[in-house]
C-alpha atoms as a PDB file:
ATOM      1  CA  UNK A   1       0.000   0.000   0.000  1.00  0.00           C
ATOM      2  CA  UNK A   2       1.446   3.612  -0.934  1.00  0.00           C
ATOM      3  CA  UNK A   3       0.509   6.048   1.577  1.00  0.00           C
ATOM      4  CA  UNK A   4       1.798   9.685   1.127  1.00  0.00           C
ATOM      5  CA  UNK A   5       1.613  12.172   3.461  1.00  0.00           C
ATOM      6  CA  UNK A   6       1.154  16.345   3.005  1.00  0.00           C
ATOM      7  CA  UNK A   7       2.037  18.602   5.708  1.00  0.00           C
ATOM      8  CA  UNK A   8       0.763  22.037   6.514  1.00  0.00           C
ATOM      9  CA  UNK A   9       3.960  22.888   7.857  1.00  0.00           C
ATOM     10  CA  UNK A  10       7.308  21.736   7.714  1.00  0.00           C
ATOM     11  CA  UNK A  11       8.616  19.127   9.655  1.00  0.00           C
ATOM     12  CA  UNK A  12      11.338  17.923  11.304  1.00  0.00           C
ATOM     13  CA  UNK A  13      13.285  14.238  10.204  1.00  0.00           C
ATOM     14  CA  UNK A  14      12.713  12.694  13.578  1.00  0.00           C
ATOM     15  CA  UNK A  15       8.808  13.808  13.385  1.00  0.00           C
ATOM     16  CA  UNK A  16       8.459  12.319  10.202  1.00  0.00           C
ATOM     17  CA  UNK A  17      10.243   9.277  11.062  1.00  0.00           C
ATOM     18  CA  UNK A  18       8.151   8.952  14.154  1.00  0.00           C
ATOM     19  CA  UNK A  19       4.615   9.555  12.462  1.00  0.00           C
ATOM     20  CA  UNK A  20       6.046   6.785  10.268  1.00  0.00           C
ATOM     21  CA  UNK A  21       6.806   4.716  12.617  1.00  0.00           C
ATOM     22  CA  UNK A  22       2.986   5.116  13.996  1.00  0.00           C
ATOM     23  CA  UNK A  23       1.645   4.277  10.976  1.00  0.00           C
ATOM     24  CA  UNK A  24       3.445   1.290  10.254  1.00  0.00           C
ATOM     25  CA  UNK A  25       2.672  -0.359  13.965  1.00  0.00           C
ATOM     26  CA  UNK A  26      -0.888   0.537  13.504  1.00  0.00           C
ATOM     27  CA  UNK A  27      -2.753  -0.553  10.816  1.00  0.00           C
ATOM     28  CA  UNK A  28      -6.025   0.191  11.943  1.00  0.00           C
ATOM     29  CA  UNK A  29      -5.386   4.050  12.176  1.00  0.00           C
ATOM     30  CA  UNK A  30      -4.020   3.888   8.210  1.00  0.00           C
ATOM     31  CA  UNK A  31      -7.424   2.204   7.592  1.00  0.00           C
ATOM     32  CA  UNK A  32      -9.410   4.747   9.464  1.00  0.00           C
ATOM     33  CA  UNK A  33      -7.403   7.512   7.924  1.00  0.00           C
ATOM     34  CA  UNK A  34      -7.629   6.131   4.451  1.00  0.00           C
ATOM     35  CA  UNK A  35     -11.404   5.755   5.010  1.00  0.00           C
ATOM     36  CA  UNK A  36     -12.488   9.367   5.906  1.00  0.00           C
ATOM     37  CA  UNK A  37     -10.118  10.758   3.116  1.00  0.00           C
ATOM     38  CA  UNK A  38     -11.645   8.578   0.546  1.00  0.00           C
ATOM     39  CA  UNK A  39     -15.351   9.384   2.290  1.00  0.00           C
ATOM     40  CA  UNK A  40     -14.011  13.709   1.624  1.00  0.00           C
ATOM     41  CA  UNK A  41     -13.291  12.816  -1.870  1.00  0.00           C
ATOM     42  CA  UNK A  42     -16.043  10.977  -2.881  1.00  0.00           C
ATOM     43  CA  UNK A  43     -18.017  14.047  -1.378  1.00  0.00           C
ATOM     44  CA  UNK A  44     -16.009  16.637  -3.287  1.00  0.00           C
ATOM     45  CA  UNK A  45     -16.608  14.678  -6.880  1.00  0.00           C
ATOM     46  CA  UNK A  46     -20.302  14.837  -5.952  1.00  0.00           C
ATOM     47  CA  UNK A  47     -20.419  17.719  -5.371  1.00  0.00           C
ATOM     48  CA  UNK A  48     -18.453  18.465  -8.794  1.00  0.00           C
ATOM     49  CA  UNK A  49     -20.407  16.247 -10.719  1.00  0.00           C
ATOM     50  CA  UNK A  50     -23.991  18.250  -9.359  1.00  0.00           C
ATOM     51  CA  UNK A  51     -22.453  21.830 -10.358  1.00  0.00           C
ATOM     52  CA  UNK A  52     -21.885  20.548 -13.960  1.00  0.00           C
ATOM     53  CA  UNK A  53     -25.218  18.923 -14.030  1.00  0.00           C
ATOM     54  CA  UNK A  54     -26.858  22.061 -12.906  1.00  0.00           C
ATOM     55  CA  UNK A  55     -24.834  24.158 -15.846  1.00  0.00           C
END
């Protein structure tokens, strides 16, 4: 699974590493995390698809 990650800030090697680190020992988070983004971008394409429908 490819997972990337986009920060608001910048961050610090050791806090990447770490969050990585996280991630990989917890599998369910990645899934819960993977869920809600996919559930915001579904949501956004709707949305999307409705404006051009309504052109």
């Amino acid at each position: 699974m490819n997972i990337c990650f986009s920060a608001s800030r910048l961050m610090k090697a050791s806090e990447v590493r770490q969050l990585c680190e996280e991630m990989r020992n917890n599998p369910d988070m990645v899934m819960s995390l993977e869920s809600a983004a996919k559930e915001k971008l579904y949501k956004r394409l709707e949305f999307r698809q409705k404006e051009k429908a309504a052109s």
